[in-house]
PDB file of N, CA and C in Angstrom:
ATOM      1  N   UNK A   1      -1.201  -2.957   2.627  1.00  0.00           N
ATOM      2  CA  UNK A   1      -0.739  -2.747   1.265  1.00  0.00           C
ATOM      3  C   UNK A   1       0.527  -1.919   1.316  1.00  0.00           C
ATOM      4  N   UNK A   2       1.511  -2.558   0.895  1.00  0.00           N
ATOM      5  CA  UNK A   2       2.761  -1.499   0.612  1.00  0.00           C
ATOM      6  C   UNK A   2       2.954  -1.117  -0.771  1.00  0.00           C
ATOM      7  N   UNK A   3       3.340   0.346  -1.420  1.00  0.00           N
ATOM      8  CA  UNK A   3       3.713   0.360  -2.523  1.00  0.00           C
ATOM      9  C   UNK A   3       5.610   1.104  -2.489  1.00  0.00           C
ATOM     10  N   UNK A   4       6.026   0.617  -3.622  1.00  0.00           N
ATOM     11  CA  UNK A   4       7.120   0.631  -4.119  1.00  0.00           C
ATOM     12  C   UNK A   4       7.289   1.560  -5.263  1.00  0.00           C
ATOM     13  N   UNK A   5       8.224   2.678  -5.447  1.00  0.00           N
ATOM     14  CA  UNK A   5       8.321   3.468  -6.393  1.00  0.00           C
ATOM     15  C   UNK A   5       6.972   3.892  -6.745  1.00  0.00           C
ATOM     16  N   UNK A   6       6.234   4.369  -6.186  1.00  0.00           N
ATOM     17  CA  UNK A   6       4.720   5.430  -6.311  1.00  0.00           C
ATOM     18  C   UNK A   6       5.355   6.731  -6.926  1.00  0.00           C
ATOM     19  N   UNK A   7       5.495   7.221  -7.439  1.00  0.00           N
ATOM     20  CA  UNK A   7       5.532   8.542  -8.013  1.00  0.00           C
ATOM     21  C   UNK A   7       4.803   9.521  -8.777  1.00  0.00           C
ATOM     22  N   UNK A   8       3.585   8.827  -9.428  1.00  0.00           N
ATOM     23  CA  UNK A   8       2.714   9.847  -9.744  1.00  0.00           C
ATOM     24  C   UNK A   8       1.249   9.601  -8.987  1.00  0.00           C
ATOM     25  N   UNK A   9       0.180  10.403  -9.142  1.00  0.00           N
ATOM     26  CA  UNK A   9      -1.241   9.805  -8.772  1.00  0.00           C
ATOM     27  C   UNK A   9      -1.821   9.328  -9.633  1.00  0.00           C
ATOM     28  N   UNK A  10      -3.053   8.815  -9.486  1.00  0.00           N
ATOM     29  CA  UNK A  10      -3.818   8.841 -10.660  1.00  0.00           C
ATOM     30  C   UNK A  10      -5.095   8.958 -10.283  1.00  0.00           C
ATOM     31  N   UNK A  11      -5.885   9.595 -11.135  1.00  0.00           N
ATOM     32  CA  UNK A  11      -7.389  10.333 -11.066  1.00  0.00           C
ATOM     33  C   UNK A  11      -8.085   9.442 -11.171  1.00  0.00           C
ATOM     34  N   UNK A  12      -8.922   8.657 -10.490  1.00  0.00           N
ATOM     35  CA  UNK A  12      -9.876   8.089 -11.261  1.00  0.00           C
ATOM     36  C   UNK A  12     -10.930   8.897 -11.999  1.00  0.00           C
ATOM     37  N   UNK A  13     -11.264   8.176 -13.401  1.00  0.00           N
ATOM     38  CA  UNK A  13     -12.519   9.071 -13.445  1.00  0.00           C
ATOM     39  C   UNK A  13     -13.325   7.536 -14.075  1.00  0.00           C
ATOM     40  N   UNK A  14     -14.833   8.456 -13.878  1.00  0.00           N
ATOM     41  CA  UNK A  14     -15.808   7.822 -13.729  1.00  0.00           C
ATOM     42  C   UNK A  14     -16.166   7.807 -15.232  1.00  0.00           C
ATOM     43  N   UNK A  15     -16.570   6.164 -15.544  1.00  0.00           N
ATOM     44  CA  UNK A  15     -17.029   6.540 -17.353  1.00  0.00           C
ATOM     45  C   UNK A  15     -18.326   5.090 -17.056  1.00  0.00           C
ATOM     46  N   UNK A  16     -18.423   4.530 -18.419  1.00  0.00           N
ATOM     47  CA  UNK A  16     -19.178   3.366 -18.608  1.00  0.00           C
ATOM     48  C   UNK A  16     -18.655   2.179 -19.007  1.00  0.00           C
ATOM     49  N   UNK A  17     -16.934   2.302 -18.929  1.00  0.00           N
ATOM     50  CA  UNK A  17     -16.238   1.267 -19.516  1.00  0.00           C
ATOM     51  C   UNK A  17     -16.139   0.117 -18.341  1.00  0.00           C
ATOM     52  N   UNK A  18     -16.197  -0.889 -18.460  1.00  0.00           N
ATOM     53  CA  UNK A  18     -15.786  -1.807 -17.382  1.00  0.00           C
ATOM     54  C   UNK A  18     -14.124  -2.484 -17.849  1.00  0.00           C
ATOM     55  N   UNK A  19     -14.244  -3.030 -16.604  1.00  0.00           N
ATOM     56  CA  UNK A  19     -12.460  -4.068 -16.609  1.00  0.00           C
ATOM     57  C   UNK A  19     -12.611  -5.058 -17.110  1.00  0.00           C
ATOM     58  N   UNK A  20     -12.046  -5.401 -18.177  1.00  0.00           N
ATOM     59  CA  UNK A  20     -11.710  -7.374 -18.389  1.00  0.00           C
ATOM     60  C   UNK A  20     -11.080  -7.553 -17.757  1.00  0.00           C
ATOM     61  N   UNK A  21     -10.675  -9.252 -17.375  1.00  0.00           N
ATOM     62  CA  UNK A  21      -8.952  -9.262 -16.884  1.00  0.00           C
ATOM     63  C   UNK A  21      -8.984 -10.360 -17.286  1.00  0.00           C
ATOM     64  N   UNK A  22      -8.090 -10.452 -18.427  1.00  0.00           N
ATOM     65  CA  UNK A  22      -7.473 -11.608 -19.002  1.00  0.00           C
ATOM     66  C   UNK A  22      -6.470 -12.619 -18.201  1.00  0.00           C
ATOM     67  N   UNK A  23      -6.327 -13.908 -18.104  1.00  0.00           N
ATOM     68  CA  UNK A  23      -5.640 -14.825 -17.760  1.00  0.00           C
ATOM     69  C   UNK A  23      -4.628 -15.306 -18.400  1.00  0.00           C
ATOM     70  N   UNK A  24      -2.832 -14.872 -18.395  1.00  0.00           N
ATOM     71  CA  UNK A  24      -2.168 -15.030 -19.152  1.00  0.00           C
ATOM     72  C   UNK A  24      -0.902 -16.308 -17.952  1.00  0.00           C
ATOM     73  N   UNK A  25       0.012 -16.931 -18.406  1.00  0.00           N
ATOM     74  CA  UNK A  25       0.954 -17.478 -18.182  1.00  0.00           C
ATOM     75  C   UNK A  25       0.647 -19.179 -17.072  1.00  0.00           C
ATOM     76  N   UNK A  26      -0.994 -19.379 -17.373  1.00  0.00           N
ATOM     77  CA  UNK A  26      -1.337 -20.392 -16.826  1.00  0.00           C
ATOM     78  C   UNK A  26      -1.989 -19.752 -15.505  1.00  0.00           C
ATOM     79  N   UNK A  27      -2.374 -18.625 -16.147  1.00  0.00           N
ATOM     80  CA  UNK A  27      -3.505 -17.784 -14.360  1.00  0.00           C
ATOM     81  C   UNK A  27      -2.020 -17.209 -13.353  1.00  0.00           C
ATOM     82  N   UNK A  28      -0.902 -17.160 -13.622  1.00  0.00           N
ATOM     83  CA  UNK A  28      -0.015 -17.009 -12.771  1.00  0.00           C
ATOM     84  C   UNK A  28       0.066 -15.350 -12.925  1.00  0.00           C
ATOM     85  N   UNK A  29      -0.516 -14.834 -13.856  1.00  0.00           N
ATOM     86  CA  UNK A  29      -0.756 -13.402 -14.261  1.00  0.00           C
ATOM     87  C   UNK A  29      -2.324 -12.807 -14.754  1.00  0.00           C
ATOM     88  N   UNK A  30      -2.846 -11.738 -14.318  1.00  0.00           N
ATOM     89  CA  UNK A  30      -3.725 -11.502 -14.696  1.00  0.00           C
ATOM     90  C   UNK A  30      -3.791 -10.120 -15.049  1.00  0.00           C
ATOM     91  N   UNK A  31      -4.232  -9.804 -16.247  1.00  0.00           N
ATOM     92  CA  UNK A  31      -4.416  -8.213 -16.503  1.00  0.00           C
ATOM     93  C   UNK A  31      -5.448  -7.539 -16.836  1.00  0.00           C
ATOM     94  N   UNK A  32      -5.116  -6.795 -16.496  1.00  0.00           N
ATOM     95  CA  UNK A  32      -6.593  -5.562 -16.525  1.00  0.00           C
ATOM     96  C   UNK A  32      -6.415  -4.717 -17.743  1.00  0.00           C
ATOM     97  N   UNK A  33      -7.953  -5.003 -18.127  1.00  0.00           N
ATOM     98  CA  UNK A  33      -7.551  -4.772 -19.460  1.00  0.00           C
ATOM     99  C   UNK A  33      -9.113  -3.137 -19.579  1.00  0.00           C
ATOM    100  N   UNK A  34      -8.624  -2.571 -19.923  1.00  0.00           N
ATOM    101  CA  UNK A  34     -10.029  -0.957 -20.174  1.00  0.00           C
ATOM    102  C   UNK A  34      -9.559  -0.359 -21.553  1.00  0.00           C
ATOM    103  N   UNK A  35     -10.864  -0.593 -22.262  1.00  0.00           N
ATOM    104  CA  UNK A  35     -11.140  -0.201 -23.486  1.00  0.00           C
ATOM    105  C   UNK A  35      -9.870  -0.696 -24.374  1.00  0.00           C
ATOM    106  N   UNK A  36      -9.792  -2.208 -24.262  1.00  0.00           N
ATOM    107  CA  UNK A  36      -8.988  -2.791 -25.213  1.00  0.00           C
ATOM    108  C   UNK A  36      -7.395  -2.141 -24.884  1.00  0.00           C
ATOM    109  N   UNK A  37      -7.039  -1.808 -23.594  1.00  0.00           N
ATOM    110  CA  UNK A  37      -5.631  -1.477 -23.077  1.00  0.00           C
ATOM    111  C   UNK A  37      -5.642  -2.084 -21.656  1.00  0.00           C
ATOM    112  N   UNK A  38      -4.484  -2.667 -22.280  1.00  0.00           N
ATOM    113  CA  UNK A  38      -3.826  -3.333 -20.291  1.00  0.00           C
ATOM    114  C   UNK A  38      -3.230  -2.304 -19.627  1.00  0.00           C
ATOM    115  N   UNK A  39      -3.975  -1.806 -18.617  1.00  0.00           N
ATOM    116  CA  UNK A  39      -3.664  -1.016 -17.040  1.00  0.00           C
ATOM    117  C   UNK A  39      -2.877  -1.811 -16.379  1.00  0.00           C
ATOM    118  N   UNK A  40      -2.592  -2.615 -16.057  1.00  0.00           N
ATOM    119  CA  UNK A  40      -2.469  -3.186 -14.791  1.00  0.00           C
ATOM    120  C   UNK A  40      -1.966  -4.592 -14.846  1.00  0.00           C
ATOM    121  N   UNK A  41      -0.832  -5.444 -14.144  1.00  0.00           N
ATOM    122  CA  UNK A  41      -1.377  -6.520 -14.340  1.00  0.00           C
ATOM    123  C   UNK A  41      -0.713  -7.130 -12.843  1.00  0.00           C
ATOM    124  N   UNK A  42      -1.388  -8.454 -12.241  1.00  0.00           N
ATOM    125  CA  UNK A  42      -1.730  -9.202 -11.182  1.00  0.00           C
ATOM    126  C   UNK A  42      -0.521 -10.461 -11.313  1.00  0.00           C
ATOM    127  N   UNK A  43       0.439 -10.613 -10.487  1.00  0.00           N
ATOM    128  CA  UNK A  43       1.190 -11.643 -10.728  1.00  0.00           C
ATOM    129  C   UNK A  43       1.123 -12.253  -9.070  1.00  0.00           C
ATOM    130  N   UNK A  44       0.748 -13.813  -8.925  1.00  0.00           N
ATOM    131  CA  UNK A  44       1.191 -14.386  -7.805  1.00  0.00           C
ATOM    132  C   UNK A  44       0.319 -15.480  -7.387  1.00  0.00           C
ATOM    133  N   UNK A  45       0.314 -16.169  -6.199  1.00  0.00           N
ATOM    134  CA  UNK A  45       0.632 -15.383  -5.457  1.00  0.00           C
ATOM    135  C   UNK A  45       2.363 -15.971  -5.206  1.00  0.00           C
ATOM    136  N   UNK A  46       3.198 -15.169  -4.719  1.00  0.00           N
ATOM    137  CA  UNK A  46       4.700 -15.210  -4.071  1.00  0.00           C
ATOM    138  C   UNK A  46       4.505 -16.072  -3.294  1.00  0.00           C
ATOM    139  N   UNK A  47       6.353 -16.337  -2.761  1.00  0.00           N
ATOM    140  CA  UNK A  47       6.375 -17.116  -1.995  1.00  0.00           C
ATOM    141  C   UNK A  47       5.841 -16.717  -0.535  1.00  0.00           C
ATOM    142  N   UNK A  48       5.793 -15.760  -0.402  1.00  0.00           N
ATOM    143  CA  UNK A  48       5.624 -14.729   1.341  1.00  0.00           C
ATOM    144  C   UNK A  48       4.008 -14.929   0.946  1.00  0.00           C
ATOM    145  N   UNK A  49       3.238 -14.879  -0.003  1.00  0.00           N
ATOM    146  CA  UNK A  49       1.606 -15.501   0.331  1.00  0.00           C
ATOM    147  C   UNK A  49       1.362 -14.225  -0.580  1.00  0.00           C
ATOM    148  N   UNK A  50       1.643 -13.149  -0.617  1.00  0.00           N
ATOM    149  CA  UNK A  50       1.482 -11.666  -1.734  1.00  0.00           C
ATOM    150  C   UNK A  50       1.224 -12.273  -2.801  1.00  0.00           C
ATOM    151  N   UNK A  51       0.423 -10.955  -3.587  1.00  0.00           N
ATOM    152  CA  UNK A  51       0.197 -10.665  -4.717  1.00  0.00           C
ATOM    153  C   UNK A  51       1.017  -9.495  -5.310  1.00  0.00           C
ATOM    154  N   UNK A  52       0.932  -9.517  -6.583  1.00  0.00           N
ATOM    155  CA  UNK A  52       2.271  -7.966  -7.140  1.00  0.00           C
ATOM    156  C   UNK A  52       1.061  -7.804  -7.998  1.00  0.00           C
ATOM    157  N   UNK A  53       0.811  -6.568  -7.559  1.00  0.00           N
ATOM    158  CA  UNK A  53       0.220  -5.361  -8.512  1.00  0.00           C
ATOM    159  C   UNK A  53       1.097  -4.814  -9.411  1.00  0.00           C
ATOM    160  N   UNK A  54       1.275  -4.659 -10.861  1.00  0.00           N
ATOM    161  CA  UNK A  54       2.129  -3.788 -11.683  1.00  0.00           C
ATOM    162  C   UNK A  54       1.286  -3.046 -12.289  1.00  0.00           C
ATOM    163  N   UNK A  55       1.379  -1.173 -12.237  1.00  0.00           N
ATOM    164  CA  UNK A  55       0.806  -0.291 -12.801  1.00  0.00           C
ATOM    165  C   UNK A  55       1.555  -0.171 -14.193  1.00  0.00           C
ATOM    166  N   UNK A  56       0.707   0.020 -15.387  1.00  0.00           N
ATOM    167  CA  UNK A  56       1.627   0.440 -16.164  1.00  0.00           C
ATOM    168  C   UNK A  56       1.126   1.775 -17.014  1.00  0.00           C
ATOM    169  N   UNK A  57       1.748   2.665 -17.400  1.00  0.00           N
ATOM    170  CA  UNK A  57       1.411   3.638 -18.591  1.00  0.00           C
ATOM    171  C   UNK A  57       0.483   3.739 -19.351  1.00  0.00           C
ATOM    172  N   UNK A  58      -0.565   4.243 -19.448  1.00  0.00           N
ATOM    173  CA  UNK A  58      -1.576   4.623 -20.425  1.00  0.00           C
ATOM    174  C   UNK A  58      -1.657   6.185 -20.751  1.00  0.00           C
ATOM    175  N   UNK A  59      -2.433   5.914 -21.664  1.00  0.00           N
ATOM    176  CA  UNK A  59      -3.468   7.640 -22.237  1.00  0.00           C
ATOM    177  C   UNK A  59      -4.169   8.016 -20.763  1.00  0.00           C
ATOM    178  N   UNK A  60      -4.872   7.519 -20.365  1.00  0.00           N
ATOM    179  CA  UNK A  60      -5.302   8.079 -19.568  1.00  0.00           C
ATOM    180  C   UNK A  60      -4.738   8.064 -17.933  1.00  0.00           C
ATOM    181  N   UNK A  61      -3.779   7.010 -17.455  1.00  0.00           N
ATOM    182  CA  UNK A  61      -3.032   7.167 -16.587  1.00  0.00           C
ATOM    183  C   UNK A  61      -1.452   7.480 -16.751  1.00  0.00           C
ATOM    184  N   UNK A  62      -1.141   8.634 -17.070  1.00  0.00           N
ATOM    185  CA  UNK A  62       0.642   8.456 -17.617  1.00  0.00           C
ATOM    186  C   UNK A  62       1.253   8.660 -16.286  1.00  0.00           C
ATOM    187  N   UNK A  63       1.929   7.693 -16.316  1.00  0.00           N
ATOM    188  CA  UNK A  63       2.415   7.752 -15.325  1.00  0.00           C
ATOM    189  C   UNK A  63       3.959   6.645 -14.951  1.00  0.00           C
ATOM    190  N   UNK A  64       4.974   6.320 -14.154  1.00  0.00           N
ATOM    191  CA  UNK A  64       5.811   5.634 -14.036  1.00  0.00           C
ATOM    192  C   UNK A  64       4.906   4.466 -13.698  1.00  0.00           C
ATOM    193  N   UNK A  65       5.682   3.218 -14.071  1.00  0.00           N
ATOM    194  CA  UNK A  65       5.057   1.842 -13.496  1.00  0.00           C
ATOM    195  C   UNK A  65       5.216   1.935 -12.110  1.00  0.00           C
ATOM    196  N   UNK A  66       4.156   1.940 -11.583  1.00  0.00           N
ATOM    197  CA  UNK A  66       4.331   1.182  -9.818  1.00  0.00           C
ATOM    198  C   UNK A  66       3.956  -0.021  -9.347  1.00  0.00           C
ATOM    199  N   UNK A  67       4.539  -0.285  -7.972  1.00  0.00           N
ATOM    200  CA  UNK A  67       4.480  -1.603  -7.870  1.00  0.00           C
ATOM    201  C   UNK A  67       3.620  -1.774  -6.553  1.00  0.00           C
ATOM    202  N   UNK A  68       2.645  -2.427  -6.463  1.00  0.00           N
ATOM    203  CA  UNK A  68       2.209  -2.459  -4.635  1.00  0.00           C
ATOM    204  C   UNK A  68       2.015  -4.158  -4.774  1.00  0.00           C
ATOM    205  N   UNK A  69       2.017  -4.652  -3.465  1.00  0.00           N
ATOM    206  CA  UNK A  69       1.766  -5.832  -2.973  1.00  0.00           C
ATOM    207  C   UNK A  69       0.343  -5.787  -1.886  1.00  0.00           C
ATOM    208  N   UNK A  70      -0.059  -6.782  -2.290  1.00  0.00           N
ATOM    209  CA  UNK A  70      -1.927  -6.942  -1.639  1.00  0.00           C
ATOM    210  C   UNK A  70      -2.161  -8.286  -1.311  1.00  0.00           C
ATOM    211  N   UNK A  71      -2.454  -8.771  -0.315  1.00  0.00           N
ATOM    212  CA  UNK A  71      -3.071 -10.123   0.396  1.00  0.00           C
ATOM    213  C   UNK A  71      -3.654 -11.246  -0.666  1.00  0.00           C
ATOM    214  N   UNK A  72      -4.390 -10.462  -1.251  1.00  0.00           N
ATOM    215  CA  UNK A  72      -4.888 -11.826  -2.180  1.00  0.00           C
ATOM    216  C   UNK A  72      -5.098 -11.120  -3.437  1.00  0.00           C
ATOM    217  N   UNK A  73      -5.816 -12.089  -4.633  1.00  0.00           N
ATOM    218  CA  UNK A  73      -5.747 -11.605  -5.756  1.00  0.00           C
ATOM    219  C   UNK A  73      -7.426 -10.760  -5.843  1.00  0.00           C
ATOM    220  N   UNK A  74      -7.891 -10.816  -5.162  1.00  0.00           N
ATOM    221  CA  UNK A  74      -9.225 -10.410  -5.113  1.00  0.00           C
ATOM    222  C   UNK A  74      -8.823  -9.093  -4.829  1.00  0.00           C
ATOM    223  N   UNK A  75      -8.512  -8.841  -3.424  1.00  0.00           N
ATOM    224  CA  UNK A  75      -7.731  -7.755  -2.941  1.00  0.00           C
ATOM    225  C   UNK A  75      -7.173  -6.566  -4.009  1.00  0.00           C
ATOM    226  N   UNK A  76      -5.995  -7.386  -4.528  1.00  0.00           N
ATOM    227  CA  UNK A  76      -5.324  -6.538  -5.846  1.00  0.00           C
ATOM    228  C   UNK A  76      -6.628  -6.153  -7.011  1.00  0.00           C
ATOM    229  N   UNK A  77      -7.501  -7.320  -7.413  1.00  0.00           N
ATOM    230  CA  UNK A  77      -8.419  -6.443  -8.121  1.00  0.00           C
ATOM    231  C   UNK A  77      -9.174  -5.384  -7.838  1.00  0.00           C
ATOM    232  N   UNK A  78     -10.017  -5.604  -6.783  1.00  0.00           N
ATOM    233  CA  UNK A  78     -10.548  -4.368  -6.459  1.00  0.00           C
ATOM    234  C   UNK A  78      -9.907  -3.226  -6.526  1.00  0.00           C
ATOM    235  N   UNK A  79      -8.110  -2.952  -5.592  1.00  0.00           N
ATOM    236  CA  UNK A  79      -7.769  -1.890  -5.901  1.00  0.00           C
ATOM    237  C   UNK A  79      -7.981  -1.003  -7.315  1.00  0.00           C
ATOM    238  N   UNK A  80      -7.681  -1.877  -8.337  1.00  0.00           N
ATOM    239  CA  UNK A  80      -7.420  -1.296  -9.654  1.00  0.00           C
ATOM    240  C   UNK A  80      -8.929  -1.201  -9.985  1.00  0.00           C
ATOM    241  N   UNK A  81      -9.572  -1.568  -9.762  1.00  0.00           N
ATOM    242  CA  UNK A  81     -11.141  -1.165  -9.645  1.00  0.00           C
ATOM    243  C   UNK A  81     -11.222   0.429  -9.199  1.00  0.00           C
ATOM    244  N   UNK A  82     -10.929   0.567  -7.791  1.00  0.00           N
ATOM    245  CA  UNK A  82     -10.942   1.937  -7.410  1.00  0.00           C
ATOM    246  C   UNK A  82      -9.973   2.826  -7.705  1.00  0.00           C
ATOM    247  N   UNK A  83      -8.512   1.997  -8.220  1.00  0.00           N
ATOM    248  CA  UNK A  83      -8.234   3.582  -8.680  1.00  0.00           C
ATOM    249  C   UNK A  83      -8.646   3.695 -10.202  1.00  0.00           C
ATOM    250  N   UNK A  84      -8.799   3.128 -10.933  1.00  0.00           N
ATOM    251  CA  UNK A  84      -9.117   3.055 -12.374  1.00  0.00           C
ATOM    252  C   UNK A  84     -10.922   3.831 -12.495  1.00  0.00           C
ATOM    253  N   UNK A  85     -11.252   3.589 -11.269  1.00  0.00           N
ATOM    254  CA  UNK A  85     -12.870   4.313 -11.125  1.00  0.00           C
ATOM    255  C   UNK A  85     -14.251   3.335 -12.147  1.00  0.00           C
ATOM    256  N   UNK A  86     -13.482   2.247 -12.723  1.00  0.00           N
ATOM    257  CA  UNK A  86     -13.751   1.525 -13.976  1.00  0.00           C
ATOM    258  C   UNK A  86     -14.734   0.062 -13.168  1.00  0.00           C
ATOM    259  N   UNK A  87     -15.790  -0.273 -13.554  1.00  0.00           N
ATOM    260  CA  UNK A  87     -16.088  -2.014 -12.524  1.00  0.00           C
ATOM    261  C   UNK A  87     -15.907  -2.690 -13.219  1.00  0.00           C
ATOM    262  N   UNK A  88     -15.748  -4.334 -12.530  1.00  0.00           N
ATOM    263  CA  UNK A  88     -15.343  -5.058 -13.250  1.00  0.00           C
ATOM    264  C   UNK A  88     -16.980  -5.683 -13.954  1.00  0.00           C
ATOM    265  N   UNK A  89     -16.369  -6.589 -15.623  1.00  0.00           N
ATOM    266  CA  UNK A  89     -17.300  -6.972 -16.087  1.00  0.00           C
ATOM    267  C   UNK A  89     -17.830  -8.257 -15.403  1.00  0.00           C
ATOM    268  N   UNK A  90     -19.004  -8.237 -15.539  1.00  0.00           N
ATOM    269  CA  UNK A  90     -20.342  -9.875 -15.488  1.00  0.00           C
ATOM    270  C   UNK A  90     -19.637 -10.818 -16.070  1.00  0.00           C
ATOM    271  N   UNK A  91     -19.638 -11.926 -14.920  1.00  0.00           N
ATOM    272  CA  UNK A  91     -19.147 -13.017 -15.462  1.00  0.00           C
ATOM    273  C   UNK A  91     -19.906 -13.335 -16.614  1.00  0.00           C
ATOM    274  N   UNK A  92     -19.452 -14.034 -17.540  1.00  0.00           N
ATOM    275  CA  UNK A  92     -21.168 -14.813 -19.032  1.00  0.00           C
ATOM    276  C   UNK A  92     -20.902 -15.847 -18.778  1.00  0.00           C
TER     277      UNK A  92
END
């Protein structure tokens, strides 16, 4: 995993909210969505075989957007799983 412009941390903390992740631009994007706010969103995969992680700004993560790249899209979710501290929801 490499990241790009990292500049702040972020805490996970532990609650009862889980992750959606919505499917936007024909699945070519996916975002993470906690308590009705997009964290995060999943673009790829690239031509090099990557995935692009984009962090973005919230209430509870303020922070600069960062960027990391991850092997697959599974990969990229989980991260935002662990840093968000948040699981993802049951398929229905």
């Amino acid at each position: 995993m490499d990241n790009i412009f990292s500049f702040a941390t972020r805490i996970p903390t532990k609650s009862s909210s889980t992750i959606g992740w919505e499917s936007r631009y024909d699945g070519v994007l996916s975002v993470a969505v906690v308590d009705s706010v997009p964290v995060a969103g999943i673009s790829g995969p690239w031509p090099d075989g990557n995935y692009a992680l984009t962090w973005w700004s919230t209430d509870e993560a303020n922070a600069v957007p960062t960027l990391e790249f991850h092997g697959s899209m599974e990969i990229a979710r989980q991260r935002v799983e662990d840093v968000t501290g948040h699981s993802r929801r049951a398929a229905a």
